[in-house]
Protein backbone atom coordinates (compact mmCIF):
# COMPACT_ATOMS: atom_id res chain seq x y z
CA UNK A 1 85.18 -89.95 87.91
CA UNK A 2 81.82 -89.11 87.05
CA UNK A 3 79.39 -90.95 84.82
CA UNK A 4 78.32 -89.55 81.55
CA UNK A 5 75.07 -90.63 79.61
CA UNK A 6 75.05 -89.35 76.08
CA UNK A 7 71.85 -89.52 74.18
CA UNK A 8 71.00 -88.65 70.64
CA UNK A 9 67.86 -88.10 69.53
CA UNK A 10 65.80 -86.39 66.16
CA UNK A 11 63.19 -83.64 66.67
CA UNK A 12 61.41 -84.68 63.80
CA UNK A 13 58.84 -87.24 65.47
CA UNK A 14 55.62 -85.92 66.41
CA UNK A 15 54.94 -88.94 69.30
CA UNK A 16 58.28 -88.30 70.94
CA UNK A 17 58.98 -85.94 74.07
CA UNK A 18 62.61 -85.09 73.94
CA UNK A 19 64.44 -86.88 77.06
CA UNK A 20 64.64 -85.22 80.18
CA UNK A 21 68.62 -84.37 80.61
CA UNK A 22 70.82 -81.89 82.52
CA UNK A 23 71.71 -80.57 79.11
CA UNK A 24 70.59 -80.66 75.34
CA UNK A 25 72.31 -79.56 72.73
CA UNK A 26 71.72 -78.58 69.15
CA UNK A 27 73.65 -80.54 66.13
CA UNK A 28 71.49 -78.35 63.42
CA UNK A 29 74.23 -75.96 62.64
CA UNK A 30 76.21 -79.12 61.36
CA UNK A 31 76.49 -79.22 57.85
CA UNK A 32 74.99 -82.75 56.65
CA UNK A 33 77.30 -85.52 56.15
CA UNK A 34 77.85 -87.60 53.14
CA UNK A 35 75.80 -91.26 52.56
CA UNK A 36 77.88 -94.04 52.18
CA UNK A 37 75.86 -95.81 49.38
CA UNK A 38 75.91 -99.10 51.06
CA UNK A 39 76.13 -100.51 54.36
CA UNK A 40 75.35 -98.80 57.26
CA UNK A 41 74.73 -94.57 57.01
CA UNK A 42 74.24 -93.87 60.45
CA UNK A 43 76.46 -91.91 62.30
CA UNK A 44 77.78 -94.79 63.84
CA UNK A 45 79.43 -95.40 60.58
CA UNK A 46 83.06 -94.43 60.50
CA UNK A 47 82.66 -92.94 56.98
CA UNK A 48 80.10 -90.61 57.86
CA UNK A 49 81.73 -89.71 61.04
CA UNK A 50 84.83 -88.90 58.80
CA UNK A 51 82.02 -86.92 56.59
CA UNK A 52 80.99 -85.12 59.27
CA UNK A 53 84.38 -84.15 60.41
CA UNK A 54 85.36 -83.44 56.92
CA UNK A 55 82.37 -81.15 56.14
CA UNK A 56 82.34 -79.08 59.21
CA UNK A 57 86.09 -78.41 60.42
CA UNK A 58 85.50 -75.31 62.60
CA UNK A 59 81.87 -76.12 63.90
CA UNK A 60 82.27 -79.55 65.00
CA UNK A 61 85.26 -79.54 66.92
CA UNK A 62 83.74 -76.67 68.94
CA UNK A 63 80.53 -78.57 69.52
CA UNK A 64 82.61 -81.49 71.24
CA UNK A 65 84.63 -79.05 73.12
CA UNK A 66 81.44 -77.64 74.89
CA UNK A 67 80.08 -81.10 75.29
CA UNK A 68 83.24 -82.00 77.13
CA UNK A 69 82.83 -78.70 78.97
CA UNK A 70 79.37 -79.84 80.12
CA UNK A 71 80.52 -83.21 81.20
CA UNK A 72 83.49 -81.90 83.33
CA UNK A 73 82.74 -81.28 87.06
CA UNK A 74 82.18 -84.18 90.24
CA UNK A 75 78.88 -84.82 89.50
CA UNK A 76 76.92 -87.32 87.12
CA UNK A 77 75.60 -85.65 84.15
CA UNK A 78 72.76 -86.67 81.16
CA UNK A 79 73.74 -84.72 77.54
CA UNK A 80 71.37 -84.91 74.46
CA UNK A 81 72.25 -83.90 71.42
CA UNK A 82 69.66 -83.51 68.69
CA UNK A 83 69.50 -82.90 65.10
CA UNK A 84 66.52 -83.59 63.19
CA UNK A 85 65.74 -87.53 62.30
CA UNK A 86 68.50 -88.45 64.86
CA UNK A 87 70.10 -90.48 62.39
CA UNK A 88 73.10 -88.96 61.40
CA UNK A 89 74.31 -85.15 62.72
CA UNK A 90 73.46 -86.37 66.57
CA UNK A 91 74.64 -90.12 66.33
CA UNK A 92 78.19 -89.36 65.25
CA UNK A 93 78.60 -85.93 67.40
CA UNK A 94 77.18 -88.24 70.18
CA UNK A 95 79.97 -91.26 69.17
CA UNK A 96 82.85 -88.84 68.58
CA UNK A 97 82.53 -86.94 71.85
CA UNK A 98 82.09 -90.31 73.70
CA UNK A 99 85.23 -91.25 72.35
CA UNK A 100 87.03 -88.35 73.49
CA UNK A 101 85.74 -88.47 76.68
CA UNK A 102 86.33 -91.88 77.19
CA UNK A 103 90.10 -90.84 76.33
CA UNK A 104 89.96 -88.58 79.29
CA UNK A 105 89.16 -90.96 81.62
CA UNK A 106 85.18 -90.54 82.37
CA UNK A 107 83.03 -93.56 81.76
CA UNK A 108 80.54 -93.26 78.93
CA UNK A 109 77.44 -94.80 78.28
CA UNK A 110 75.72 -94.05 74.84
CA UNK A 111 72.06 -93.97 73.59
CA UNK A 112 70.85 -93.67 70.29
CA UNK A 113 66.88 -93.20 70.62
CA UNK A 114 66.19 -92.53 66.99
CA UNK A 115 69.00 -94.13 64.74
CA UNK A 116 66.50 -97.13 63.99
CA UNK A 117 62.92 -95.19 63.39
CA UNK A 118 62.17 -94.61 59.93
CA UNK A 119 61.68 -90.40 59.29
CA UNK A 120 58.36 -89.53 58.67
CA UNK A 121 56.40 -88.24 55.85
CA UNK A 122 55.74 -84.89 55.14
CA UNK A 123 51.97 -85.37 56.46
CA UNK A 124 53.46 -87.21 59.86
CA UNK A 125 56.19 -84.24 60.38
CA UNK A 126 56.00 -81.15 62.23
CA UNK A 127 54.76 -78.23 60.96
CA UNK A 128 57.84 -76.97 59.64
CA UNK A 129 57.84 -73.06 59.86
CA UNK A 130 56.84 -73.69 63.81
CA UNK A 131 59.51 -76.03 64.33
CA UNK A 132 62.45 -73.83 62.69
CA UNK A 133 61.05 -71.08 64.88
CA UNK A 134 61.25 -73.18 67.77
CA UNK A 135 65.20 -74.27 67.10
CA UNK A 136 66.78 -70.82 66.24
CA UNK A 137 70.69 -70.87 67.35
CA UNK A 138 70.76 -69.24 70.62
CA UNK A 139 73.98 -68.75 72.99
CA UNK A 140 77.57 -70.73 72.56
CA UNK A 141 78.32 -69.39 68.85
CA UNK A 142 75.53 -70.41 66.91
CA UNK A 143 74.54 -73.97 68.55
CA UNK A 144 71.38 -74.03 70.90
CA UNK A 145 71.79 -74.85 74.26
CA UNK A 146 69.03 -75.34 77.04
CA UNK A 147 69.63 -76.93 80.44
CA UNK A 148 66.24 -79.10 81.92
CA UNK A 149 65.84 -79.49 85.92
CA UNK A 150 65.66 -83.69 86.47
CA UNK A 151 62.20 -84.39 88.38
């Protein structure tokens, strides 16, 4: 069986490259999940991976099913997903479909570059307007997709 690496990341941090990958995927579509009050709200939390699920019942089960798409095949493969502080939308898209593939065999490693960074202020940001340009939906129903070549 292959090896997976999934890696979440936010788009939101002007000192950050996004990793190089075989694939990157966008979790921006995803409607946002719901804060648990106290305690962790990450989307390693299982109530805002229940949130998630909750809040996006068509959209998110297609996202993992072209993740697992992308994983599929001999070889070993690097998937990001990215939403925009990398806290929440990419975290538990990244945790559910490691699950899943787990269940199907594959060994997973997981990566959460961004759960742990505070999100910028306005003034530290992107310029917005370029950056929404830059992330319109593209191909696979609404949810951007670009592959990178590995140097």
């Amino acid at each position: 069986m292959p090896h997976i690496t999934l890696i979440s990341y936010g788009t939101l941090y002007r000192d950050l490259t996004p990793p190089l990958v075989d694939y990157d995927v966008s979790a921006l579509e995803l409607a946002e999940p719901d804060r648990p009050r106290t305690g962790d709200n990450t989307g390693t939390s299982p109530l805002v991976q229940a949130s998630l699920e909750a809040r996006n019942p068509a959209k998110l089960p297609m996202l993992l099913r072209i993740i697992r798409k992308l994983a599929s095949g001999p070889t070993d493969k690097t998937i990001a997903v990215h939403c925009l502080a990398g806290h929440q939308r990419s975290v538990a898209t990244v945790e559910l479909a490691a699950e899943s593939l787990r269940a199907r065999g594959n060994t997973v490693t997981v990566e959460h570059r961004d759960r742990e960074r505070r999100v910028p202020r306005k003034s530290e940001a992107l310029d917005v307007p370029r950056h929404r340009a830059a992330l319109t939906p593209g191909r696979w129903d609404g949810f951007r997709l670009t592959a990178r070549k590995r140097t």
